[in-house]
Protein backbone atom coordinates (compact mmCIF):
# COMPACT_ATOMS: atom_id res chain seq x y z
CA UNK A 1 19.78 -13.42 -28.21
CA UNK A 2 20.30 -10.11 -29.94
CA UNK A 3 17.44 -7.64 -31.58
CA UNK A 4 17.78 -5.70 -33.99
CA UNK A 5 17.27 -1.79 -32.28
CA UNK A 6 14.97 -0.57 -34.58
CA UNK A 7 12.88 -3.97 -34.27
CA UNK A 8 13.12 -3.81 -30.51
CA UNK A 9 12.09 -0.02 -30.76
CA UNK A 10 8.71 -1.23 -33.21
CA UNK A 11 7.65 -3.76 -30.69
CA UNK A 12 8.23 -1.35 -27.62
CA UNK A 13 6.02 1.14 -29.76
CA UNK A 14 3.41 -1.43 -30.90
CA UNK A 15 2.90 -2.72 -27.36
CA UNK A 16 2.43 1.29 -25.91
CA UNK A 17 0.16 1.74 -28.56
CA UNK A 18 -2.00 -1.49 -28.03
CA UNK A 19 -1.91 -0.24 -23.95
CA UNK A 20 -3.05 3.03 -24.77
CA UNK A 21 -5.92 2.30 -27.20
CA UNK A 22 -7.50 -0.97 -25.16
CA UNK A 23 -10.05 -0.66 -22.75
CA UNK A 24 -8.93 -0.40 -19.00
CA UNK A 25 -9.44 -3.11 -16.76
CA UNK A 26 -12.19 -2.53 -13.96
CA UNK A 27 -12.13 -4.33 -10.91
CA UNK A 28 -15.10 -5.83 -9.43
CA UNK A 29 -17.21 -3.27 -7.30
CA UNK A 30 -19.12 -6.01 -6.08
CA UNK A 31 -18.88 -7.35 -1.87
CA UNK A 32 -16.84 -10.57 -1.35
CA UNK A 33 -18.89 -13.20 -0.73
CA UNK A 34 -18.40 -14.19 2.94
CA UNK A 35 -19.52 -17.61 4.65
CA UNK A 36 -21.74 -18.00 7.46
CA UNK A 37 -18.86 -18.16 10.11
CA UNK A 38 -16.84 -15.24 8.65
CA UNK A 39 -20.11 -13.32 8.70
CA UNK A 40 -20.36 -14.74 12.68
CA UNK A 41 -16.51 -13.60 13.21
CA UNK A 42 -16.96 -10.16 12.33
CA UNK A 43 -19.65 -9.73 14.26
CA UNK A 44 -18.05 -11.14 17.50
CA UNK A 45 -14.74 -8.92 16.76
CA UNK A 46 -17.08 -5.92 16.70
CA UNK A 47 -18.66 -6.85 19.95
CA UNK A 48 -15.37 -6.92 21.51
CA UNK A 49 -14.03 -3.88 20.05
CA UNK A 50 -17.23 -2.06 21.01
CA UNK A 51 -16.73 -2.98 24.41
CA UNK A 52 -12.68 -2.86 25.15
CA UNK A 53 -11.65 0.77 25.89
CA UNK A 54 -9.91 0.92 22.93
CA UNK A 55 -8.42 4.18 20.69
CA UNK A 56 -10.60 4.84 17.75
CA UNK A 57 -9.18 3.54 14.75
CA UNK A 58 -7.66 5.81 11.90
CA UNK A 59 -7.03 5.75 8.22
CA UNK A 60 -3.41 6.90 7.86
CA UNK A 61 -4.77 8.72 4.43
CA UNK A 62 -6.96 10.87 6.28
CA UNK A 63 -3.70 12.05 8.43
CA UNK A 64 -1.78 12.63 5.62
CA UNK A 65 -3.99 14.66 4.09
CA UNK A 66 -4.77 16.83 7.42
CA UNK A 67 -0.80 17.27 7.41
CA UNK A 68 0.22 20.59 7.10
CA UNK A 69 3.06 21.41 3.80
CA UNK A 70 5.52 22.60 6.52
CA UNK A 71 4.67 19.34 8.94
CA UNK A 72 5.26 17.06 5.29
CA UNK A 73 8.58 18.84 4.60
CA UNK A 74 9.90 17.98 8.27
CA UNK A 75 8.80 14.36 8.61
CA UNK A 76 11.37 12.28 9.53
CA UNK A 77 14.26 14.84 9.87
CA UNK A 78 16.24 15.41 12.68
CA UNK A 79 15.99 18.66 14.55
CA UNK A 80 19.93 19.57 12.81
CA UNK A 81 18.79 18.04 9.14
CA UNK A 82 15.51 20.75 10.17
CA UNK A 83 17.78 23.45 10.20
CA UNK A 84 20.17 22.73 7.15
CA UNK A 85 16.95 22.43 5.53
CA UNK A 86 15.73 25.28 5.99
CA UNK A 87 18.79 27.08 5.09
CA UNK A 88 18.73 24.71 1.77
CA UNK A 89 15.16 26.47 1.21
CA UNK A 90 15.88 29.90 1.65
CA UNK A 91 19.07 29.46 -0.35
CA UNK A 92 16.97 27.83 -2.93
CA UNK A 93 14.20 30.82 -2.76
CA UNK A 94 16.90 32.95 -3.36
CA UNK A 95 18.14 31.65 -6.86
CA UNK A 96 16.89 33.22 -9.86
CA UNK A 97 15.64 30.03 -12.03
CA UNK A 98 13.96 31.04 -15.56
């Protein structure tokens, strides 16, 4: 089945437009609703994490954000690929892009 471009083009636009001008969809801020037993289950997985000798749990956001710029340019890279990078950056620092 073949359009017609400049029909295909319209309903592309049309459906943008209708995206762009309707109200956005909000998710419910509302708690779940939990059971008796799930509410029972919870609290017998917090007794047991309060009393294992467990690490402290973290949110891998937060240590992203603490990351450092040079720490997020070197993640992942071997200590050679560090290197040629950082030749790549100076290089780069060097060119005169206006």
């Amino acid at each position: 089945m073949l359009m017609d471009p400049k029909k295909l083009s319209q309903m592309i636009r049309e459906k943008k437009k209708k995206l762009l001008e309707s109200d956005p969809e909000v998710g419910s801020s509302e708690p779940a609703t939990m059971n008796a037993q799930d509410v029972e289950d919870n609290k017998q997985l917090g007794r047991i994490e309060a009393t294992l000798d467990v690490p402290e749990k973290i949110n891998a956001d937060d240590t992203t954000m603490d990351m450092s710029s040079e720490d997020a340019d070197s993640v992942g890279l071997t200590a050679e690929e560090k290197t040629r990078m950082a030749r790549l950056r100076a290089y780069m620092a060097k060119l005169d892009i206006a």
